[in-house]
C-alpha atoms as a PDB file:
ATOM      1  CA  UNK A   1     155.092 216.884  77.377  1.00  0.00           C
ATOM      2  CA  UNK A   2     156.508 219.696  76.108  1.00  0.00           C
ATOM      3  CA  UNK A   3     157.751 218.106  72.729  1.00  0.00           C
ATOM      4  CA  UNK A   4     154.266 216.948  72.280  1.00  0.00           C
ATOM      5  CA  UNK A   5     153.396 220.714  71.941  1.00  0.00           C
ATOM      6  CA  UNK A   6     156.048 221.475  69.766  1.00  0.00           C
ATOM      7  CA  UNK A   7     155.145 218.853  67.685  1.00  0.00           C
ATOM      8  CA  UNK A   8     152.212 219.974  67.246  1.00  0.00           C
ATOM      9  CA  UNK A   9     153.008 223.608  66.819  1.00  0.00           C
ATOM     10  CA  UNK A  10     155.663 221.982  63.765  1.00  0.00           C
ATOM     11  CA  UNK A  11     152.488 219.676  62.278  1.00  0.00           C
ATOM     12  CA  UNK A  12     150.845 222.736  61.750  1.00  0.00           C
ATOM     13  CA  UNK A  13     152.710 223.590  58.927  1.00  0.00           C
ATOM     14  CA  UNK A  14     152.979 220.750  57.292  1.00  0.00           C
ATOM     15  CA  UNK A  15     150.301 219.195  55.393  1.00  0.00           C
ATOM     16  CA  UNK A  16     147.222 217.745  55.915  1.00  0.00           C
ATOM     17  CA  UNK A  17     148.152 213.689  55.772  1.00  0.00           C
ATOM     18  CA  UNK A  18     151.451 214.905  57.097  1.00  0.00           C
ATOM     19  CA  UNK A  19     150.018 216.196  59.934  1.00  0.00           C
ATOM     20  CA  UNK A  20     147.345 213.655  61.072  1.00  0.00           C
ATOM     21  CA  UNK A  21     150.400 210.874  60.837  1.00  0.00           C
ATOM     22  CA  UNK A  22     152.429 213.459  63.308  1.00  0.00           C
ATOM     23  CA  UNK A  23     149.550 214.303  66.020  1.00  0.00           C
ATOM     24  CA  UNK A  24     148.958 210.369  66.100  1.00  0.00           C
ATOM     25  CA  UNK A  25     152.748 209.848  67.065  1.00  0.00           C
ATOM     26  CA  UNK A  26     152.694 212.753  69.591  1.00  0.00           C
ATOM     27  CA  UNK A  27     149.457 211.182  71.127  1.00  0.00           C
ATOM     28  CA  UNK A  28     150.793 207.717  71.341  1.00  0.00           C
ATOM     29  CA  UNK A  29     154.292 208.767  73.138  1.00  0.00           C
ATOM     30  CA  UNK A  30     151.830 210.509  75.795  1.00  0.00           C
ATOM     31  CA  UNK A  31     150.250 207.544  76.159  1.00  0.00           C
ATOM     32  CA  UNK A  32     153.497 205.435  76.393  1.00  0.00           C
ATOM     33  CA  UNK A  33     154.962 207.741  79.228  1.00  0.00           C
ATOM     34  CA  UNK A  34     151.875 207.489  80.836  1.00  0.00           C
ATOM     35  CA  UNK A  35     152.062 203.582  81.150  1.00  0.00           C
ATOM     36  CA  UNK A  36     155.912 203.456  82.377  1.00  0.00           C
ATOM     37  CA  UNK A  37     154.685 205.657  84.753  1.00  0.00           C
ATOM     38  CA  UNK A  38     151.943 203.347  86.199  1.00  0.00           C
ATOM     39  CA  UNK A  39     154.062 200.336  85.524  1.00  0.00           C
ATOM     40  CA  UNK A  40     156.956 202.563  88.084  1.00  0.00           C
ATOM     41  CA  UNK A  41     154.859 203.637  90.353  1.00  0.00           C
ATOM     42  CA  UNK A  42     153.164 199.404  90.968  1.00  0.00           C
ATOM     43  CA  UNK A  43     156.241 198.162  91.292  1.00  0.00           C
ATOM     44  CA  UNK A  44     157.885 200.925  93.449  1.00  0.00           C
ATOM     45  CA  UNK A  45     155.048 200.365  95.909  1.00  0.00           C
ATOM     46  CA  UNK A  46     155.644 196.515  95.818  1.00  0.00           C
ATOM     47  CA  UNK A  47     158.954 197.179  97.087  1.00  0.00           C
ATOM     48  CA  UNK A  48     157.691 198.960  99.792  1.00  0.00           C
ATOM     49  CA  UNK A  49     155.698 196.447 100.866  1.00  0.00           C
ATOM     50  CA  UNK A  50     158.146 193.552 101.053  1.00  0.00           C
ATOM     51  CA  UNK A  51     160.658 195.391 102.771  1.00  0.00           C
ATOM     52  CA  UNK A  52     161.201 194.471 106.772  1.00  0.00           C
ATOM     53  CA  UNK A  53     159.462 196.302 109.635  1.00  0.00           C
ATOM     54  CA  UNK A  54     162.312 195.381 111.972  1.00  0.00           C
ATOM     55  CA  UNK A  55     164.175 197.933 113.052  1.00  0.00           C
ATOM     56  CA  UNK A  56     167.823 197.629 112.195  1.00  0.00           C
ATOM     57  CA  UNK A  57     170.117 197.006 114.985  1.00  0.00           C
ATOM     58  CA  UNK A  58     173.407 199.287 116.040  1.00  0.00           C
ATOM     59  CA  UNK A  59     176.806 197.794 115.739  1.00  0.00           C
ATOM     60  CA  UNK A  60     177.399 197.396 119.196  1.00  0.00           C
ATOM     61  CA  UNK A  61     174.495 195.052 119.586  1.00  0.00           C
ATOM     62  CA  UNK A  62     176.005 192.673 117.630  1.00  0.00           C
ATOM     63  CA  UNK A  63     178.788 192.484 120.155  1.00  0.00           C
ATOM     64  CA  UNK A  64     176.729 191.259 123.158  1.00  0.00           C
ATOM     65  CA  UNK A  65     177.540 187.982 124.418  1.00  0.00           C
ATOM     66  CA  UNK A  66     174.471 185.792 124.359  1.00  0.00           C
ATOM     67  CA  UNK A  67     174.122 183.508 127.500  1.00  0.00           C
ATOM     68  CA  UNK A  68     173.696 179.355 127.030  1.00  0.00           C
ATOM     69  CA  UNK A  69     170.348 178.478 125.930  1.00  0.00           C
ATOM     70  CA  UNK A  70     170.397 176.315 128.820  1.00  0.00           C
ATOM     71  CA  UNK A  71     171.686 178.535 131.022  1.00  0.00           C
ATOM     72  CA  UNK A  72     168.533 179.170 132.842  1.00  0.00           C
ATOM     73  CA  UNK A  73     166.499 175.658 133.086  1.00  0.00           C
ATOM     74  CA  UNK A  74     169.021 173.945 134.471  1.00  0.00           C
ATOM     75  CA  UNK A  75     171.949 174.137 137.360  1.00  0.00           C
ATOM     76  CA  UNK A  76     174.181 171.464 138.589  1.00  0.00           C
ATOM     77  CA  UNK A  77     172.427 171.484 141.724  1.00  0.00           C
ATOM     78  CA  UNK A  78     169.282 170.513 139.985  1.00  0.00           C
ATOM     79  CA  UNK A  79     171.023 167.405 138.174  1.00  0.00           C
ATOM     80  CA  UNK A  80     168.445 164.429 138.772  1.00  0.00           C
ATOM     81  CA  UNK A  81     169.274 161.554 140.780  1.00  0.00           C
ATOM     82  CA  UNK A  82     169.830 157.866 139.544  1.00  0.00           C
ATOM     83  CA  UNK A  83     166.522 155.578 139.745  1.00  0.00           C
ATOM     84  CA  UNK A  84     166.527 153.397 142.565  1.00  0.00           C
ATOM     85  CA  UNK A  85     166.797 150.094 141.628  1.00  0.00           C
ATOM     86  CA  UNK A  86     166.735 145.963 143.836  1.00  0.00           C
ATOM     87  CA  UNK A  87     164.135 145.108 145.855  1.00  0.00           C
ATOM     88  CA  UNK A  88     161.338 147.339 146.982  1.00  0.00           C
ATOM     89  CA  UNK A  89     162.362 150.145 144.184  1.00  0.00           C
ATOM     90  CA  UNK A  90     159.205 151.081 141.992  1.00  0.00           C
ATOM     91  CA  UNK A  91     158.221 148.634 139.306  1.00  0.00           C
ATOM     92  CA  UNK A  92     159.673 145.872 140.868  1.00  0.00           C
ATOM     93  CA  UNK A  93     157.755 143.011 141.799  1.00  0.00           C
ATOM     94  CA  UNK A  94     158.710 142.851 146.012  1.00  0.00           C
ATOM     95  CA  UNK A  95     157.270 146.464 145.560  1.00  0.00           C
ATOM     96  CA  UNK A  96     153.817 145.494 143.971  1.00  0.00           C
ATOM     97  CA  UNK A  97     153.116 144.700 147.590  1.00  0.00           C
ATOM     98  CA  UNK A  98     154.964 146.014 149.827  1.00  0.00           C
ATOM     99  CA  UNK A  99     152.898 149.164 150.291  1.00  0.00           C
ATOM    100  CA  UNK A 100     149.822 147.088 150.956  1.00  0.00           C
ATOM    101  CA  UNK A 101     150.882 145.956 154.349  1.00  0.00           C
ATOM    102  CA  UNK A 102     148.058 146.362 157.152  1.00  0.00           C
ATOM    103  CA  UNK A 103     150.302 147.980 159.927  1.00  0.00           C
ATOM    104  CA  UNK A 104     152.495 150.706 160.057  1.00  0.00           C
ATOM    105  CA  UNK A 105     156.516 150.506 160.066  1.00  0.00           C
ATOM    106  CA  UNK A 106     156.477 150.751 163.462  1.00  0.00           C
ATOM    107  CA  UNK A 107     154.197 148.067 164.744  1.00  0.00           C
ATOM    108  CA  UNK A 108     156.046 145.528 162.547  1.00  0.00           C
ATOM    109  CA  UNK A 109     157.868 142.609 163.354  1.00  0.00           C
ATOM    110  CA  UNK A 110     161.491 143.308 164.212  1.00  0.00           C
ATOM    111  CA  UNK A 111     162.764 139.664 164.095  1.00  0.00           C
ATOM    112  CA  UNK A 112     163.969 138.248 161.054  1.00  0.00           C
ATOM    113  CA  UNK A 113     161.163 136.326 158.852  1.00  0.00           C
ATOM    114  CA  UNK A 114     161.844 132.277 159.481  1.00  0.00           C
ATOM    115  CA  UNK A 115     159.942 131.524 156.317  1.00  0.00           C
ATOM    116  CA  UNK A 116     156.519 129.160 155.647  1.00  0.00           C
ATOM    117  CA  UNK A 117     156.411 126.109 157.740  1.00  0.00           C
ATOM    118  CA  UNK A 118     154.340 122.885 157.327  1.00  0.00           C
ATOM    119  CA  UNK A 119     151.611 123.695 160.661  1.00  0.00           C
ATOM    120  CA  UNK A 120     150.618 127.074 158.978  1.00  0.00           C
ATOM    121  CA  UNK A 121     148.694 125.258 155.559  1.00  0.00           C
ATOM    122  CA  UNK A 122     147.927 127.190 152.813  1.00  0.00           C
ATOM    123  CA  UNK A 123     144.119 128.278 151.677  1.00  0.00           C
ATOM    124  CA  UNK A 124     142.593 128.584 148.285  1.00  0.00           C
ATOM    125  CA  UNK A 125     139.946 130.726 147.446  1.00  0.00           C
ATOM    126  CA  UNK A 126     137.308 130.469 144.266  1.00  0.00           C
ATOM    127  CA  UNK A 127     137.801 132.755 140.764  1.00  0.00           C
ATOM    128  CA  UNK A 128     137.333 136.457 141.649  1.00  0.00           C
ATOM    129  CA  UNK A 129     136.454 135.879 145.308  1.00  0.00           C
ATOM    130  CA  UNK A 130     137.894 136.629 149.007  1.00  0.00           C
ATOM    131  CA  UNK A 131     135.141 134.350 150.481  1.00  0.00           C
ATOM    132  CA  UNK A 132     137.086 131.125 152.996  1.00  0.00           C
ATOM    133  CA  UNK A 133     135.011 128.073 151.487  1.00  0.00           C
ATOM    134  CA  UNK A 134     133.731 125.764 154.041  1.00  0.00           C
ATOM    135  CA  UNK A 135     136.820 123.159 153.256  1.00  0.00           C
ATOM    136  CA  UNK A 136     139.419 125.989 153.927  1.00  0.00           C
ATOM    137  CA  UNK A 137     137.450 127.177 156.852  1.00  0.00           C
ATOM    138  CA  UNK A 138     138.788 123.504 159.024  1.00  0.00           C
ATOM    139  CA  UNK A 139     142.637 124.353 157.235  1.00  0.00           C
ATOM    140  CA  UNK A 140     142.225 128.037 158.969  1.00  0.00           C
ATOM    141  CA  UNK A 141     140.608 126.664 162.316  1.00  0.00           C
ATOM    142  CA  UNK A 142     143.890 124.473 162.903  1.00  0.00           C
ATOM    143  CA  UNK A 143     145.855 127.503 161.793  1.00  0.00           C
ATOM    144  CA  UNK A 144     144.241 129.208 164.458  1.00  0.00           C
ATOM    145  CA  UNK A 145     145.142 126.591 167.111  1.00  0.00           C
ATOM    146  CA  UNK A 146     148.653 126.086 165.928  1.00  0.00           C
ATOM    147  CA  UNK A 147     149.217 129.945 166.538  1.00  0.00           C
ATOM    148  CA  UNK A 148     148.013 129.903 169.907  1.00  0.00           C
ATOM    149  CA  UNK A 149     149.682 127.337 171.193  1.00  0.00           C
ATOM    150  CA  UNK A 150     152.672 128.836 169.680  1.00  0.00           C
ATOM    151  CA  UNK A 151     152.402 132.222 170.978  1.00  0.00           C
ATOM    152  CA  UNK A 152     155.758 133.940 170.645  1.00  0.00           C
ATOM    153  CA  UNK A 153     155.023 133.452 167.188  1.00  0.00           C
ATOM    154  CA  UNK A 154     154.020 136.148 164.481  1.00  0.00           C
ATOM    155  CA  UNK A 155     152.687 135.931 161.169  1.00  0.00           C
ATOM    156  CA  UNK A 156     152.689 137.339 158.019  1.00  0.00           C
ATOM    157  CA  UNK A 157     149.426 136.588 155.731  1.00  0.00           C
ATOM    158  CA  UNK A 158     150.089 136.902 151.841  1.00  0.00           C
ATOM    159  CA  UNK A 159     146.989 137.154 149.335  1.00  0.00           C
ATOM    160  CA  UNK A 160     148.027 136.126 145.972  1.00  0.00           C
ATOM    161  CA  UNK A 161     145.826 136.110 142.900  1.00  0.00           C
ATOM    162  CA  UNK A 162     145.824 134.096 139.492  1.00  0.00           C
ATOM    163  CA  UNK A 163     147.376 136.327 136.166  1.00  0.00           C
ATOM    164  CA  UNK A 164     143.412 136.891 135.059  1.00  0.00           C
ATOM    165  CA  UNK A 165     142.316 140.725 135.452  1.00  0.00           C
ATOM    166  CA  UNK A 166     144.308 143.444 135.996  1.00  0.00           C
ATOM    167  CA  UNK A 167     147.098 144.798 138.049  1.00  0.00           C
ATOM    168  CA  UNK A 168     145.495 147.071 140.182  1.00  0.00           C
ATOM    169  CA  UNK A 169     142.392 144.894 140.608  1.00  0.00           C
ATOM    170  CA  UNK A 170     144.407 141.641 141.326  1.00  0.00           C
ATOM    171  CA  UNK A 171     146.313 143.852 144.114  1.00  0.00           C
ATOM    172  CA  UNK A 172     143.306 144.800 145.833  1.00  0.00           C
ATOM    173  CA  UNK A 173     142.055 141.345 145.421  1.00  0.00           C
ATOM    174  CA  UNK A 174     145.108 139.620 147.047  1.00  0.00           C
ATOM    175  CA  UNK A 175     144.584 142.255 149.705  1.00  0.00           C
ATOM    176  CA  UNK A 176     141.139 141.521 150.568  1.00  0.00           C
ATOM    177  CA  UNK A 177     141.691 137.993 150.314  1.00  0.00           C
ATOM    178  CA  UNK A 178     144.306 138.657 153.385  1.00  0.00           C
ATOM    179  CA  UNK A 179     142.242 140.421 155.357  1.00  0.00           C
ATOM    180  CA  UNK A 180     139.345 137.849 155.360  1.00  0.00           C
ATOM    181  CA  UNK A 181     141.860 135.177 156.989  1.00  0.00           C
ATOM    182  CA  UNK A 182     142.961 137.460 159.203  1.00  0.00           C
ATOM    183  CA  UNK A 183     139.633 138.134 160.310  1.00  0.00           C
ATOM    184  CA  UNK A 184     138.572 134.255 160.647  1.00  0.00           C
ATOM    185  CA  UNK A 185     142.082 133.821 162.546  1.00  0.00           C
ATOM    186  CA  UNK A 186     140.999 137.230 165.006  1.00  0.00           C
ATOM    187  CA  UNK A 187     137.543 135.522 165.428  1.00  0.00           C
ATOM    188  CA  UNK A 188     138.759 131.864 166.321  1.00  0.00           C
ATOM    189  CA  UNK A 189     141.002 133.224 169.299  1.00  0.00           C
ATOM    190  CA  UNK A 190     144.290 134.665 167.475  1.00  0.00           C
ATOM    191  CA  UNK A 191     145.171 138.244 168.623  1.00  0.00           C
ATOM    192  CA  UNK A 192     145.206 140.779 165.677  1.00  0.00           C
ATOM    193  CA  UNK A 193     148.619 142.478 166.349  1.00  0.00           C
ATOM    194  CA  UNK A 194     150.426 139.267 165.621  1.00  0.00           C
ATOM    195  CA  UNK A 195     148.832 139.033 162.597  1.00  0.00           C
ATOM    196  CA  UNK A 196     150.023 141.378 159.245  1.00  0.00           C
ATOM    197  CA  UNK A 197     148.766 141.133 155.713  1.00  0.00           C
ATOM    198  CA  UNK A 198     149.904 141.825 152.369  1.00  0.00           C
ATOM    199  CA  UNK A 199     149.195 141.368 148.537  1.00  0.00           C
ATOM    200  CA  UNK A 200     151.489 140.836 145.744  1.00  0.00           C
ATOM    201  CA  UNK A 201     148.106 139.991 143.377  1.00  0.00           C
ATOM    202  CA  UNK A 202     149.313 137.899 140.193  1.00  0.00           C
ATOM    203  CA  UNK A 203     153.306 139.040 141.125  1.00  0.00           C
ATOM    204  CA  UNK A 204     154.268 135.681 142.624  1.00  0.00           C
ATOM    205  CA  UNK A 205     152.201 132.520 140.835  1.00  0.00           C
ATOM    206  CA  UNK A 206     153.539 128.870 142.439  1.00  0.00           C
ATOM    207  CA  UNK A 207     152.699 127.820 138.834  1.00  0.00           C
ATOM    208  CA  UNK A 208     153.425 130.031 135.365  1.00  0.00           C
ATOM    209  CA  UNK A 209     151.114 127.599 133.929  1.00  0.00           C
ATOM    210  CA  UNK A 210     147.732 128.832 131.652  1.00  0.00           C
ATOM    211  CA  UNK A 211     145.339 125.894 133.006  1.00  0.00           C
ATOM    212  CA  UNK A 212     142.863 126.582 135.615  1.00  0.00           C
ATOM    213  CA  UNK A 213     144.717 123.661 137.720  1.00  0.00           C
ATOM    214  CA  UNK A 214     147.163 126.219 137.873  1.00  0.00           C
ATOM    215  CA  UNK A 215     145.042 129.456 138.198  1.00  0.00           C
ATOM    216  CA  UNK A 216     143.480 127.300 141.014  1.00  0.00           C
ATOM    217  CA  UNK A 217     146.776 126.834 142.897  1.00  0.00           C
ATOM    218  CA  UNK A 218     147.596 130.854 142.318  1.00  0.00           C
ATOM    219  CA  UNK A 219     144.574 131.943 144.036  1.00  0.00           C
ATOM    220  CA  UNK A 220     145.915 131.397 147.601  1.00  0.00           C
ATOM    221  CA  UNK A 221     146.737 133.310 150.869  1.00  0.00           C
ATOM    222  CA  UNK A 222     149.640 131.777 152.649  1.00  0.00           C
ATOM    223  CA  UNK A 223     151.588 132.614 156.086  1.00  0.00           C
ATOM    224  CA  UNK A 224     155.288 133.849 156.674  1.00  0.00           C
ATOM    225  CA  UNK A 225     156.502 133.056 159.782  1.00  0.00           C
ATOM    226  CA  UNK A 226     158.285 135.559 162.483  1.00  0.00           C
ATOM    227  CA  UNK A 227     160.216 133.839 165.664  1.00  0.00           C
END
């Protein structure tokens, strides 16, 4: 500012048109100083602004060893075992029912299973329904007779179910379907621990047919045979 003075001091002497031309100049370098000043200052404290918060680090943290990123979820004592897999692993269709059997491990059968034989007959049951029909309740009755004249002989009773509804809902069907002919069997003479039941629901159709000749011929409980 101090050449805007002596400017002044200078237009003093000089005359009058002169003079009003310098003071303007003076006045309009002030005002120019003034600006770059702002314009500094802005952009100074924009810079400030944008620069990091994070502290900076030494040099010797740079040298750390970092661990695996892995390191700490998982060991190779933690290393997950292969999926079962054959017959009775999950999802497979021997398993469906296997876990509906009646008795427990130890109260079953320890001879081998001799398979379905022509005395035991099969029964069919109506759409959605565990009721024994009056024509399936003479097929049971000579079950029932069969089995105690025979009676070294143990059974295994099988409710199956047609493909229609669900999973879940065919398994407990099957199942209750089971029970019902064990029941009639228990109630014409047959004693109960020679009798187990199962479902397998829609897992094992006699016929892969869409008809209802075949949904009739899936809707069944039939008998395994132990000797």
């Amino acid at each position: 500012m101090h050449w805007a003075k002596r400017d002044e001091a200078a237009s003093t002497r000089l005359t009058p048109p002169i003079r009003m031309e310098v003071v303007a100049m003076s006045r309009s370098r002030c005002w120019v100083v003034v600006r770059l000043s702002l314009v500094m200052f802005v952009l100074s404290a924009g810079l400030s602004a944008c620069k990091s918060t994070t502290p900076r680090k030494h040099w010797w943290e740079f040298w750390k060893p970092k661990a695996p990123a892995t390191s700490s979820l998982y060991t190779d004592d933690t290393a997950l075992a292969p999926a079962p897999s054959g017959p009775g692993a999950p999802g497979s269709s021997e398993s469906a029912g296997m876990g509906e059997a009646t008795l427990p491990p130890e109260a079953r059968p320890t001879k081998e299973a001799k398979g379905m034989i022509a005395a035991l007959k099969t029964v069919y049951f109506a759409y959605d329904s565990a009721e024994i029909n009056p024509s399936e309740q003479q097929v049971l009755s000579e079950n029932a007779e069969w089995l105690k004249a025979n009676a070294d002989v143990v059974v295994q009773i099988e409710g199956h179910c047609d493909e229609r509804g669900t999973p879940e809902y065919n398994l407990n069907l099957g199942q209750r379907r089971a029970n019902a002919v064990k029941q009639f069997l228990v109630e014409h003479g047959v004693a109960p621990e020679r009798l187990m039941t199962i479902s397998y629901g829609e897992e094992r159709p006699v016929d892969l047919g869409k008809t209802e000749q075949a949904y009739q011929l899936n809707r069944r409980a039939q008998f395994l045979v132990y000797e």
